[in-house]
N, C-alpha and C. Protein backbone atom coordinates (compact mmCIF):
# COMPACT_ATOMS: atom_id res chain seq x y z
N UNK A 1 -15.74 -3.82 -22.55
CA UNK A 1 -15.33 -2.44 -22.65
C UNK A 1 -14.01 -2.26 -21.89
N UNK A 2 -13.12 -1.52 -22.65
CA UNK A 2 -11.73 -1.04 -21.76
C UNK A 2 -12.33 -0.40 -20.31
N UNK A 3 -11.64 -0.61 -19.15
CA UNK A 3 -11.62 -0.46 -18.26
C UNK A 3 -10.40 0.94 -17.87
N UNK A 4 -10.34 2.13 -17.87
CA UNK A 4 -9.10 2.69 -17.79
C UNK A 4 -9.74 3.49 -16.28
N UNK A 5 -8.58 3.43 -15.18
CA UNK A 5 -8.70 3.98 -14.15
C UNK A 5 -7.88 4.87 -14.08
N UNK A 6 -8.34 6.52 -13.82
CA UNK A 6 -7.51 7.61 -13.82
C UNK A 6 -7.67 7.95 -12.35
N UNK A 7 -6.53 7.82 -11.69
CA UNK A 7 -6.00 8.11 -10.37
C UNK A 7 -5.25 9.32 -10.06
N UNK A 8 -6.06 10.36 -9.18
CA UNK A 8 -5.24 11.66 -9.11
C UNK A 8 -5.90 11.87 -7.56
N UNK A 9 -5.09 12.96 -6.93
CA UNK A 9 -5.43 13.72 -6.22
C UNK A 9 -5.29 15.17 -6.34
N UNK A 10 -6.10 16.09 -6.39
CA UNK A 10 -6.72 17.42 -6.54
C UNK A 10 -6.69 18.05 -5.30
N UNK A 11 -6.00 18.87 -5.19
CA UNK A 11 -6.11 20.46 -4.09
C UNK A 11 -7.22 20.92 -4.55
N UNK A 12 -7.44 21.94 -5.28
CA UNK A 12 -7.99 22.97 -5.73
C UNK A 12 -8.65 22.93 -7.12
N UNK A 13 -8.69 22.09 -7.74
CA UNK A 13 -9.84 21.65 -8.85
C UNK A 13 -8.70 21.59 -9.79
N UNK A 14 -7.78 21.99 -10.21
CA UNK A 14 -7.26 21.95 -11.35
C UNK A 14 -6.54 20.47 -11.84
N UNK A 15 -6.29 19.88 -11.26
CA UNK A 15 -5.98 18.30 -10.98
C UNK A 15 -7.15 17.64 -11.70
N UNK A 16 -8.34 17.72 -11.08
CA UNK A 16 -9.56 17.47 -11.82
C UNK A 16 -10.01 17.73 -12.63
N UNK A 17 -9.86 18.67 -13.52
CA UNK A 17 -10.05 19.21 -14.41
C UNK A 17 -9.65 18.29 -15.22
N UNK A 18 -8.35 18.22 -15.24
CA UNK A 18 -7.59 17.90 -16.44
C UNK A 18 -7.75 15.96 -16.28
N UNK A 19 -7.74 15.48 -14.98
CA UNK A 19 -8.66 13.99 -14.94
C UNK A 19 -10.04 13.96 -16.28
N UNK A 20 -11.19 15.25 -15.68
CA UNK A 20 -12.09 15.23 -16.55
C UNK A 20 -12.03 15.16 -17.77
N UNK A 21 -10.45 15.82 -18.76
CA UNK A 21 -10.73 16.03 -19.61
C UNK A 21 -10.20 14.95 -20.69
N UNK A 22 -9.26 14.18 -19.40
CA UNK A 22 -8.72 12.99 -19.92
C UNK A 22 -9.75 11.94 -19.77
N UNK A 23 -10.75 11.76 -18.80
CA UNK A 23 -12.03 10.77 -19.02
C UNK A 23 -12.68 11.23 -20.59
N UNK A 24 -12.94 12.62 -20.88
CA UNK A 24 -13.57 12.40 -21.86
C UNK A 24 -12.66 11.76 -23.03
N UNK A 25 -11.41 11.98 -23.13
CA UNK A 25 -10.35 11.61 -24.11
C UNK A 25 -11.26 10.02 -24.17
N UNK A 26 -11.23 9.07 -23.10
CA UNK A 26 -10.92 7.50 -22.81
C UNK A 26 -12.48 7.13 -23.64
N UNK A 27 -13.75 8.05 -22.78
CA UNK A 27 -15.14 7.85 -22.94
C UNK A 27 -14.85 7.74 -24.96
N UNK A 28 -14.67 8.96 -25.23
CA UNK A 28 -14.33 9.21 -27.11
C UNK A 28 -13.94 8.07 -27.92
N UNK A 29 -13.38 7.19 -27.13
CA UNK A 29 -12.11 6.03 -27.61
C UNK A 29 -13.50 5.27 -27.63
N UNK A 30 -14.36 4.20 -26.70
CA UNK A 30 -15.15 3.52 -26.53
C UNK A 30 -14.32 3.07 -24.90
N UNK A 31 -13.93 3.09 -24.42
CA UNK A 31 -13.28 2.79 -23.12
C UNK A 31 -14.25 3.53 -22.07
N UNK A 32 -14.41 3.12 -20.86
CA UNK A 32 -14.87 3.23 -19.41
C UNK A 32 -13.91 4.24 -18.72
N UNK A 33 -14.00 5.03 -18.32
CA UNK A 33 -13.09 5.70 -17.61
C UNK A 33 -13.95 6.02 -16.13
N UNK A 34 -12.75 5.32 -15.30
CA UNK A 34 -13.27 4.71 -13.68
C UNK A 34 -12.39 6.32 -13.01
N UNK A 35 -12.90 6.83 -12.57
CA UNK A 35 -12.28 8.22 -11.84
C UNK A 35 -12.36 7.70 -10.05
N UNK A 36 -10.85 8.00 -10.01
CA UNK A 36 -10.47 7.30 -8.56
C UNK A 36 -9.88 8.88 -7.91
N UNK A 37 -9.61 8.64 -6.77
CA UNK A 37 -8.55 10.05 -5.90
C UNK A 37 -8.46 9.43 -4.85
N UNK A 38 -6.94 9.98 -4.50
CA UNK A 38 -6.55 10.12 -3.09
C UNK A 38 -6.59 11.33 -2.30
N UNK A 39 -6.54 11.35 -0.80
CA UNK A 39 -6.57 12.51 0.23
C UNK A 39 -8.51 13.24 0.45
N UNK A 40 -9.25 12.78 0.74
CA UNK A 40 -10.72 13.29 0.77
C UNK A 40 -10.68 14.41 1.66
N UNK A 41 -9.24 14.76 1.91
CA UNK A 41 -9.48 16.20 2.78
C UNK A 41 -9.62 17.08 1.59
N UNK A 42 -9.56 16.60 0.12
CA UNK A 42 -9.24 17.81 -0.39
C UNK A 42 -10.82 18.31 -0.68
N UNK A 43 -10.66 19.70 -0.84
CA UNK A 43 -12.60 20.06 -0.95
C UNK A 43 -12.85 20.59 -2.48
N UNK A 44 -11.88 19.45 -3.22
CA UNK A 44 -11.76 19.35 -4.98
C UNK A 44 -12.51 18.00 -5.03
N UNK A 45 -12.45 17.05 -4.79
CA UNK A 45 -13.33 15.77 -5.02
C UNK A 45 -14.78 15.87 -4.81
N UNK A 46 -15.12 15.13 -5.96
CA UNK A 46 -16.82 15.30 -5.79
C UNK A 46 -16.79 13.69 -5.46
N UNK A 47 -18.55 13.43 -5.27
CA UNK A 47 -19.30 12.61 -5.12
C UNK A 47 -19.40 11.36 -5.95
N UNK A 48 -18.70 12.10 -7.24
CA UNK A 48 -18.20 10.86 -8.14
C UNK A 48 -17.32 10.17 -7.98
N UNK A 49 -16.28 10.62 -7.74
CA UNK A 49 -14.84 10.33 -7.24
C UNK A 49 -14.88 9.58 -6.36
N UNK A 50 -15.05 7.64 -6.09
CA UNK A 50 -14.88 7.29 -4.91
C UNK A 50 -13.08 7.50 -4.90
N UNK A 51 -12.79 7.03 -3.14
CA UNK A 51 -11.11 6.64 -2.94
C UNK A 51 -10.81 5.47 -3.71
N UNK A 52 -9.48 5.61 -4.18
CA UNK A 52 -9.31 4.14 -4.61
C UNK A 52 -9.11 3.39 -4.09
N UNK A 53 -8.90 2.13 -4.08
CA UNK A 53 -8.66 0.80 -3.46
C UNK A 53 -7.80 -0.03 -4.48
N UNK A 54 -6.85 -1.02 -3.58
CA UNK A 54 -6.12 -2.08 -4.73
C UNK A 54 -6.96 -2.26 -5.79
N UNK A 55 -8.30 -3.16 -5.66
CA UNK A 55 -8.61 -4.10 -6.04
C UNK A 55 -8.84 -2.76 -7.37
N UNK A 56 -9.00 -1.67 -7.59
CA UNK A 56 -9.33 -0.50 -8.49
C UNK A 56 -8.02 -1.19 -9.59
N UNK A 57 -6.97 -0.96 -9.38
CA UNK A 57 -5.69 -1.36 -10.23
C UNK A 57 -5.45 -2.44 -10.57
N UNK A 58 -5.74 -3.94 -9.60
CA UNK A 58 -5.66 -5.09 -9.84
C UNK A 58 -6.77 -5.55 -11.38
N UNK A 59 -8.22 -4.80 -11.16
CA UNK A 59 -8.83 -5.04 -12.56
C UNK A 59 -9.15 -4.19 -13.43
N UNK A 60 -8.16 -3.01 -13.62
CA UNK A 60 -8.20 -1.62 -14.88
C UNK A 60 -7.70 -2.59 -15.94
N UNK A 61 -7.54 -1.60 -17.30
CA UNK A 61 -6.87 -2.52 -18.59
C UNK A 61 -5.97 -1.52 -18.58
N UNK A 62 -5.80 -0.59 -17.95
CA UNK A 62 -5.19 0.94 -18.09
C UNK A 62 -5.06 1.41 -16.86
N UNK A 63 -3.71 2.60 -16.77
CA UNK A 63 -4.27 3.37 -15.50
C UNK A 63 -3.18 4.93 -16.22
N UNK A 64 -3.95 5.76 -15.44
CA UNK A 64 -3.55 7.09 -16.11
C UNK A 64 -3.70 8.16 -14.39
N UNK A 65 -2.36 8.11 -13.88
CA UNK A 65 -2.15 8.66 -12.55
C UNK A 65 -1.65 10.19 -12.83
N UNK A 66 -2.51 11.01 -11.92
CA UNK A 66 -2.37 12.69 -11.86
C UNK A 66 -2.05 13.47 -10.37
N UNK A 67 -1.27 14.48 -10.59
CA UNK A 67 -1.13 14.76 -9.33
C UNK A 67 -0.83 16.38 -9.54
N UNK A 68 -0.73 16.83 -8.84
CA UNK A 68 -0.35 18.70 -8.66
C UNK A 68 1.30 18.54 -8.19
N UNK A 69 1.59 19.31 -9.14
CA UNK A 69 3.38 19.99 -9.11
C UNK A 69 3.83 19.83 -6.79
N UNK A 70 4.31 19.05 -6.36
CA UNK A 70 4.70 19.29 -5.47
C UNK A 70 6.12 19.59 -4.95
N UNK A 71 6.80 20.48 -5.52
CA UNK A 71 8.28 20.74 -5.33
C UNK A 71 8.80 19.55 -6.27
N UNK A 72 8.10 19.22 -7.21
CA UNK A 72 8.81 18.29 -8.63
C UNK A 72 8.47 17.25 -8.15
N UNK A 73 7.52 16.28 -7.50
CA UNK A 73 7.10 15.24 -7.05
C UNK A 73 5.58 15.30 -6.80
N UNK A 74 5.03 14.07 -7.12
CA UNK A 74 3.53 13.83 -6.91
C UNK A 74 3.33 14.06 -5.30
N UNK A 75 1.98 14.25 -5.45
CA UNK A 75 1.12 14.47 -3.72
C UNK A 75 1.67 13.40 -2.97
N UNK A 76 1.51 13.57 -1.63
CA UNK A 76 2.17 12.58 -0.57
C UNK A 76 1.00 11.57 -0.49
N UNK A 77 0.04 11.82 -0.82
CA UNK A 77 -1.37 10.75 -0.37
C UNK A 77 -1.13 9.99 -1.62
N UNK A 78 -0.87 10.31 -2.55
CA UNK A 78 -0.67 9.33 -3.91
C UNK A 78 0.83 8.41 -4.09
N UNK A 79 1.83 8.97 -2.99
CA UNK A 79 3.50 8.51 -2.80
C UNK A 79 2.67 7.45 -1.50
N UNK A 80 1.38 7.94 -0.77
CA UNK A 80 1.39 6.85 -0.04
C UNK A 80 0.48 5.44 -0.15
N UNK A 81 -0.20 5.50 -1.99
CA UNK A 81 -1.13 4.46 -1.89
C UNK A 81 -0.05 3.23 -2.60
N UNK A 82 0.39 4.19 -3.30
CA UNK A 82 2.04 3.25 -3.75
C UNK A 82 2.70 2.40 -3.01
N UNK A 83 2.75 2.91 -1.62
CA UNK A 83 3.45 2.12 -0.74
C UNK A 83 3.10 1.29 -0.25
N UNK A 84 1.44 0.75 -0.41
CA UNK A 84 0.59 0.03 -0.09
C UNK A 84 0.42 -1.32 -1.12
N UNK A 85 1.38 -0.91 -2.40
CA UNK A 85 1.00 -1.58 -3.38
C UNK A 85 1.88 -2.91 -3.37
N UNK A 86 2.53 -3.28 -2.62
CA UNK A 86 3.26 -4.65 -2.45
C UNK A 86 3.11 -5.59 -3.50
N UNK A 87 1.64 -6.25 -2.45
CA UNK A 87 0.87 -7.10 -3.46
C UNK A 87 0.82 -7.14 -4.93
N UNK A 88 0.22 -6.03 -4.93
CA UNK A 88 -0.13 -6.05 -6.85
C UNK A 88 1.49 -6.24 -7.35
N UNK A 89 2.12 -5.30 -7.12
CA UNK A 89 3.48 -5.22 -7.74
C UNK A 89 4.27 -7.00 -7.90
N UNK A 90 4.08 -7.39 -6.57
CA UNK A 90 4.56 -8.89 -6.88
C UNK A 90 3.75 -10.07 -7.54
N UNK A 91 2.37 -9.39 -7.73
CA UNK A 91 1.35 -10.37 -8.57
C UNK A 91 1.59 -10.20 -10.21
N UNK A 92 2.33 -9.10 -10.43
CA UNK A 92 2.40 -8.22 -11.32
C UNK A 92 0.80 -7.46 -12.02
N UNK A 93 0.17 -7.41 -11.32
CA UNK A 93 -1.55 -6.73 -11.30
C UNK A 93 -1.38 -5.96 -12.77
N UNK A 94 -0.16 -5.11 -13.08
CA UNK A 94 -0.08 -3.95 -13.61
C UNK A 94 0.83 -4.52 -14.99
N UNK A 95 1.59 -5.04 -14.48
CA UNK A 95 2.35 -5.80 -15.86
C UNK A 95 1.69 -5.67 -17.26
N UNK A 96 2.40 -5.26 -18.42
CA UNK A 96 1.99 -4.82 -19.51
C UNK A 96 0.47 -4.32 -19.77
N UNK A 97 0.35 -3.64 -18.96
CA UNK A 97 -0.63 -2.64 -19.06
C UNK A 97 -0.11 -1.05 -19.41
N UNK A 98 -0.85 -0.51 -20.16
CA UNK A 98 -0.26 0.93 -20.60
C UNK A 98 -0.58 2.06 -19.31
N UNK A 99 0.09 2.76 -19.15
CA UNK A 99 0.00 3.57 -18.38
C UNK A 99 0.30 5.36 -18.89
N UNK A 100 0.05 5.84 -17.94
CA UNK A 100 0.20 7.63 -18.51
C UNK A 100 -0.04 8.51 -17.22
N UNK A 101 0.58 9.83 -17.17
CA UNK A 101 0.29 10.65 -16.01
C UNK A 101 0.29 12.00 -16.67
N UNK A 102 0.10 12.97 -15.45
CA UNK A 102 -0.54 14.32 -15.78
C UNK A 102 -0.46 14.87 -14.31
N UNK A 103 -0.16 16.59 -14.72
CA UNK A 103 -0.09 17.10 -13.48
C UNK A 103 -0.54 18.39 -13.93
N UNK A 104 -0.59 19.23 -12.39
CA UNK A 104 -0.92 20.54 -12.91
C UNK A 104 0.17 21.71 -11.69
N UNK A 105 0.41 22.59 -12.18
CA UNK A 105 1.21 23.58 -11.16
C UNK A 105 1.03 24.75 -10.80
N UNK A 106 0.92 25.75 -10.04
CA UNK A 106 0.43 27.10 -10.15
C UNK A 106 1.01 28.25 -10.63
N UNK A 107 2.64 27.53 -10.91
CA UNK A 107 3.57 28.25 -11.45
C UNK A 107 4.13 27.40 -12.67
N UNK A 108 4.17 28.71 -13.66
CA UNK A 108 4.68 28.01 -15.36
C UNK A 108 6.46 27.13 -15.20
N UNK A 109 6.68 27.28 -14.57
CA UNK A 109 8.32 26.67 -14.16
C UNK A 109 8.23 26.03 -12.61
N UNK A 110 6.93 25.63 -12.25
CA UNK A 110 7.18 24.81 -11.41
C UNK A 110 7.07 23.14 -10.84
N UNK A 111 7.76 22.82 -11.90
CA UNK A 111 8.76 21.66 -12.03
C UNK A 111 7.59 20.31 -12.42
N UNK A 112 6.57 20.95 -13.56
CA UNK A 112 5.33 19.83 -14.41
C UNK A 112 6.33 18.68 -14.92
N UNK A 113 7.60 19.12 -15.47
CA UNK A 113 7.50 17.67 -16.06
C UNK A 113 8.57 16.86 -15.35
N UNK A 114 9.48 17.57 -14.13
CA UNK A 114 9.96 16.09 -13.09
C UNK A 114 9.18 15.50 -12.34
N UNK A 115 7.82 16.68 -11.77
CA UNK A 115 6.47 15.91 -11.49
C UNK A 115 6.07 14.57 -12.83
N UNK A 116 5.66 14.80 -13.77
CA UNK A 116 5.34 14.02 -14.38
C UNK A 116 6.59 12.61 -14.54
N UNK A 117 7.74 13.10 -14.80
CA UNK A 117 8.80 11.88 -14.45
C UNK A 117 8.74 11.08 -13.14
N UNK A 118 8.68 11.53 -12.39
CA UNK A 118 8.48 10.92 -11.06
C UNK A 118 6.92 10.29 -10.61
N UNK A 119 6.31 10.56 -11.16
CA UNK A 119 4.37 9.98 -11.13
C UNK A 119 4.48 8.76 -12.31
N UNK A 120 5.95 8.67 -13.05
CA UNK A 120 5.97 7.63 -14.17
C UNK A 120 6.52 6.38 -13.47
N UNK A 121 7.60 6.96 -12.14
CA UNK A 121 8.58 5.85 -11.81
C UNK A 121 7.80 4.47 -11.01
N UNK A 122 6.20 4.54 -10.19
CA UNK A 122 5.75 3.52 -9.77
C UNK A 122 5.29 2.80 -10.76
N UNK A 123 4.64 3.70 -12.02
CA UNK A 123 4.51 2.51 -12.98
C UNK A 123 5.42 1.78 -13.66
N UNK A 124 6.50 2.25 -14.22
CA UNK A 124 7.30 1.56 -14.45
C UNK A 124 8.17 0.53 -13.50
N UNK A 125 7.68 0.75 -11.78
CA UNK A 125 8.29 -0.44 -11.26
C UNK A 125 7.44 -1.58 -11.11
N UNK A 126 6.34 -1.41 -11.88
CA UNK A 126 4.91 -2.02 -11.67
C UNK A 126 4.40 -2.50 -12.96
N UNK A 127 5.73 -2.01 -13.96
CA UNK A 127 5.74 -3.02 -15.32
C UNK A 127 4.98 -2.58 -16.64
N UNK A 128 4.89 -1.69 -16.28
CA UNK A 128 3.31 -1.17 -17.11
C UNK A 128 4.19 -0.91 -18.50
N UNK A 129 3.53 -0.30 -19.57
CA UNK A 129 4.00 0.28 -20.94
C UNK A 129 3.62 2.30 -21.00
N UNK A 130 4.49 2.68 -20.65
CA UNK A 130 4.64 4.25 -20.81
C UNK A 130 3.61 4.79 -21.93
N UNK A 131 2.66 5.80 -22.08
CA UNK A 131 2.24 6.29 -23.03
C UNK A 131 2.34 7.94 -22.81
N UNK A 132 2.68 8.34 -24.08
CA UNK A 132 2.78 9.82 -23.79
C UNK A 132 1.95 10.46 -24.47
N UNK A 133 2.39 12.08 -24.94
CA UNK A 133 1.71 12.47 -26.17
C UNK A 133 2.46 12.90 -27.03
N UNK A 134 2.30 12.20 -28.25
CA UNK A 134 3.23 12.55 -29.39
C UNK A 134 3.56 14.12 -30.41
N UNK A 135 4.24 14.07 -30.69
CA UNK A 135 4.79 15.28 -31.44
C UNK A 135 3.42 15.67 -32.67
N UNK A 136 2.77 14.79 -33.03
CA UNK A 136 1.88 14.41 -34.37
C UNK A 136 0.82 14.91 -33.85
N UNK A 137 0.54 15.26 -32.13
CA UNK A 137 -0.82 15.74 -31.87
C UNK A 137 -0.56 17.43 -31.81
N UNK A 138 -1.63 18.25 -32.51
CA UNK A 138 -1.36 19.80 -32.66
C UNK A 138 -1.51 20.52 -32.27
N UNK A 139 -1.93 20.16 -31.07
CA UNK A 139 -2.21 20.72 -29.60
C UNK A 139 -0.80 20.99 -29.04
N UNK A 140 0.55 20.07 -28.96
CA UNK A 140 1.33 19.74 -28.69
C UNK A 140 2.26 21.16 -28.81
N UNK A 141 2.06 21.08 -29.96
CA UNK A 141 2.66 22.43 -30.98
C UNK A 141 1.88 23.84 -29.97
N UNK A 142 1.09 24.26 -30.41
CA UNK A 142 0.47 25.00 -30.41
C UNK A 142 0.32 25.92 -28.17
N UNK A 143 0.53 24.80 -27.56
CA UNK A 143 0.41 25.36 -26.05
C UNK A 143 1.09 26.29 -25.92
N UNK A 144 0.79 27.03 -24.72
CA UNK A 144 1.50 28.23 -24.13
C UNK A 144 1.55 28.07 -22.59
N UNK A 145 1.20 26.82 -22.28
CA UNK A 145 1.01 26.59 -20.79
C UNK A 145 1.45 25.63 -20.54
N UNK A 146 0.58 24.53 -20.84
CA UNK A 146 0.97 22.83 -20.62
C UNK A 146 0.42 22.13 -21.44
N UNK A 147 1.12 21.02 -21.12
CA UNK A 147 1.09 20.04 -22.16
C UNK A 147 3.11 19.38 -22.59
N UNK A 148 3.11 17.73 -22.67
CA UNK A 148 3.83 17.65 -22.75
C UNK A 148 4.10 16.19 -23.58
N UNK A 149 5.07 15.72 -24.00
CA UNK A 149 5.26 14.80 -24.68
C UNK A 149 5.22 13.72 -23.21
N UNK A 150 5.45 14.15 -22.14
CA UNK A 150 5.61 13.05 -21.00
C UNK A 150 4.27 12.64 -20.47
N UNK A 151 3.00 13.88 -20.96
CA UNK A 151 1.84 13.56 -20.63
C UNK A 151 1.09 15.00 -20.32
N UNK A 152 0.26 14.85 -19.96
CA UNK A 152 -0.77 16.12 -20.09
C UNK A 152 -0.53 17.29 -18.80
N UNK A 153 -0.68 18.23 -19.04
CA UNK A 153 -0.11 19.34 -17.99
C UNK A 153 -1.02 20.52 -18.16
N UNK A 154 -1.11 21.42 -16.55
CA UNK A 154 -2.16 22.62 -17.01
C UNK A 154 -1.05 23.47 -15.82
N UNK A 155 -0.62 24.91 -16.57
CA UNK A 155 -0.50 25.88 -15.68
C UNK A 155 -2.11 26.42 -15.06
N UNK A 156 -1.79 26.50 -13.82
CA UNK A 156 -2.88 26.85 -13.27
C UNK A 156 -2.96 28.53 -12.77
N UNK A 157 -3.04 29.28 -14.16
CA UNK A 157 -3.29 30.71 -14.23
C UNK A 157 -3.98 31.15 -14.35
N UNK A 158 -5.18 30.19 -14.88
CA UNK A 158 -6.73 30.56 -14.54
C UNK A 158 -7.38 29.27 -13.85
N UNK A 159 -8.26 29.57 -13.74
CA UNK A 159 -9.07 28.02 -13.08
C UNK A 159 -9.81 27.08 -14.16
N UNK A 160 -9.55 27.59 -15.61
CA UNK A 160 -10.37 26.63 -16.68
C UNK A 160 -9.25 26.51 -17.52
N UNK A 161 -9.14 25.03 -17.91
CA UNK A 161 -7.87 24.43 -18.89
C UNK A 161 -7.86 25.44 -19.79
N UNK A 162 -6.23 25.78 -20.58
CA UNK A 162 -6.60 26.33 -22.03
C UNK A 162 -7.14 25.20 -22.91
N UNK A 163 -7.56 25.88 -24.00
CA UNK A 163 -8.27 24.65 -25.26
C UNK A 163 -7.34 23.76 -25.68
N UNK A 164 -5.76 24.15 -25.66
CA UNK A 164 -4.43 23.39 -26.20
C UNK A 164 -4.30 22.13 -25.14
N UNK A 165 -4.51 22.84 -23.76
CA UNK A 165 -4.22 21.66 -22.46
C UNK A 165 -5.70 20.56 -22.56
N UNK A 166 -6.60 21.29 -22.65
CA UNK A 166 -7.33 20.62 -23.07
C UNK A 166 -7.48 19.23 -24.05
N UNK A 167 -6.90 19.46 -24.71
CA UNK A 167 -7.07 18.86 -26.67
C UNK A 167 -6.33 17.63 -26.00
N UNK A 168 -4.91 18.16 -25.39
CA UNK A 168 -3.47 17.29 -25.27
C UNK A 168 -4.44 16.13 -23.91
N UNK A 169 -5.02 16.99 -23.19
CA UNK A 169 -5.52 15.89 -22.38
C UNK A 169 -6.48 14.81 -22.34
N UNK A 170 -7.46 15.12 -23.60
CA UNK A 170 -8.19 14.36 -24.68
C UNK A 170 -7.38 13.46 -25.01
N UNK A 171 -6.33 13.61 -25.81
CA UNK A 171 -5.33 12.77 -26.89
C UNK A 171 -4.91 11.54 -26.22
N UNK A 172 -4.48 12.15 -24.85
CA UNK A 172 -3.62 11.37 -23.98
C UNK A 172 -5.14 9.89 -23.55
N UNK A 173 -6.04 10.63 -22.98
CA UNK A 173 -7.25 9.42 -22.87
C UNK A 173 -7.25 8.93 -24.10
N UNK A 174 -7.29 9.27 -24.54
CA UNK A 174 -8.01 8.59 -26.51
C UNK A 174 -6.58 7.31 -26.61
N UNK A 175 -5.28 7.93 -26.34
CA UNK A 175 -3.97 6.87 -26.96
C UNK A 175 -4.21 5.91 -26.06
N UNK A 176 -3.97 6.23 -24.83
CA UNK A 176 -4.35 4.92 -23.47
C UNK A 176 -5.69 3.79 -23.74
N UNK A 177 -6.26 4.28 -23.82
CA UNK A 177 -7.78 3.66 -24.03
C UNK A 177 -7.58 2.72 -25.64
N UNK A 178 -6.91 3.40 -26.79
CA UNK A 178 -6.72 2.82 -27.81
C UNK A 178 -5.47 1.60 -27.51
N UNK A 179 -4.52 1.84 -27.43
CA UNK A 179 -3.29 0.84 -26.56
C UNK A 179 -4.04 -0.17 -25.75
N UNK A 180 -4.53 0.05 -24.93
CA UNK A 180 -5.47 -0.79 -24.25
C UNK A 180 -6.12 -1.35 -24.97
N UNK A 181 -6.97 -1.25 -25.84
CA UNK A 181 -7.88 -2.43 -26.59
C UNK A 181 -7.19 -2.63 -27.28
N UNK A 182 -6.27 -2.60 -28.03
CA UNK A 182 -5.40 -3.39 -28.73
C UNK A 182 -4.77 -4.78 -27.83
N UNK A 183 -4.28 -4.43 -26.93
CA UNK A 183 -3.57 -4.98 -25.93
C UNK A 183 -4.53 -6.45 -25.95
N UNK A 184 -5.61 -5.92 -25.39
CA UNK A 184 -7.05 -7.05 -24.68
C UNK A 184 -7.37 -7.50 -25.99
N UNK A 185 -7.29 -7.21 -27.55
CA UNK A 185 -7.88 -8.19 -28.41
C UNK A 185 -7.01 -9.04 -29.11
């Protein structure tokens, strides 16, 4: 079974959310979706959610990293497991593996998709293959909040995804998880 590890850290649930909705995307595919987080101060992680650890990335087939809008940059607890990542990076752990990210913000213009550019740049120094969401999914079309061709996004104006952020964050598990078993057969 695909192995896909979705790595986020969550303030306030909305981070999680959209993790959840991208596990179900991966689960839909036939893929495993391993739910990891950084920062356990936050009082958004459940009981499911262990912390991650290297060895989490060293054996995914996938990894799909999330974080909350921080002044256009991912959480500092997720800028700091990166920095930990030496090893893997020079083993190449991550090397042609597909990758994908997702964020969420509390404000509609506050800066989802250089967050999402910048939550792309460790994977790509870590070799991986970019996956986004394409123009062809109709969710894509259709948002009024989030959602993006760079990867899945939720304005956080209510506390429950719209159905569009939703769909897009499905799609995004479903392409990763599919890329991935292609990859492994």
């Amino acid at each position: 079974m695909t192995s896909v590890v979705i790595l986020y850290y969550s303030r306030n649930g909305a981070t999680q959310r959209l993790a959840d909705a991208i596990a179900e995307g991966v689960t839909s595919a036939g893929g495993e979706a391993v739910l990891r987080s950084t920062g356990h101060g936050s009082n958004a992680v459940s009981d499911r959610d262990l912390e991650v650890e290297n060895s989490d990335i060293e054996n995914c087939d996938a990894l799909i990293l999330g974080s909350p809008t921080r002044f256009g940059h991912m959480a500092s607890s997720l800028q700091k497991f990166w920095e930990g990542t030496s090893r893997e990076w020079l083993q190449g752990a991550l090397t042609d593996k597909p990758g994908a990210v997702f964020t969420s913000s509390s404000s509609l213009h506050g800066g989802q998709e250089s967050t999402l550019l910048t939550l792309a740049l460790p994977l790509i120094h870590h070799g991986m293959m970019l996956v986004g969401i394409p123009y062809s999914e109709p969710a894509l079309h259709q948002t009024q909040s989030g959602g993006s061709p760079y990867g899945a996004s939720h304005h956080e104006h209510s506390n429950k995804l719209t159905e569009h952020e939703r769909q897009c964050a499905i799609a995004l598990g479903k392409r990763v998880t599919n890329f991935a078993s292609k990859l492994s057969s």
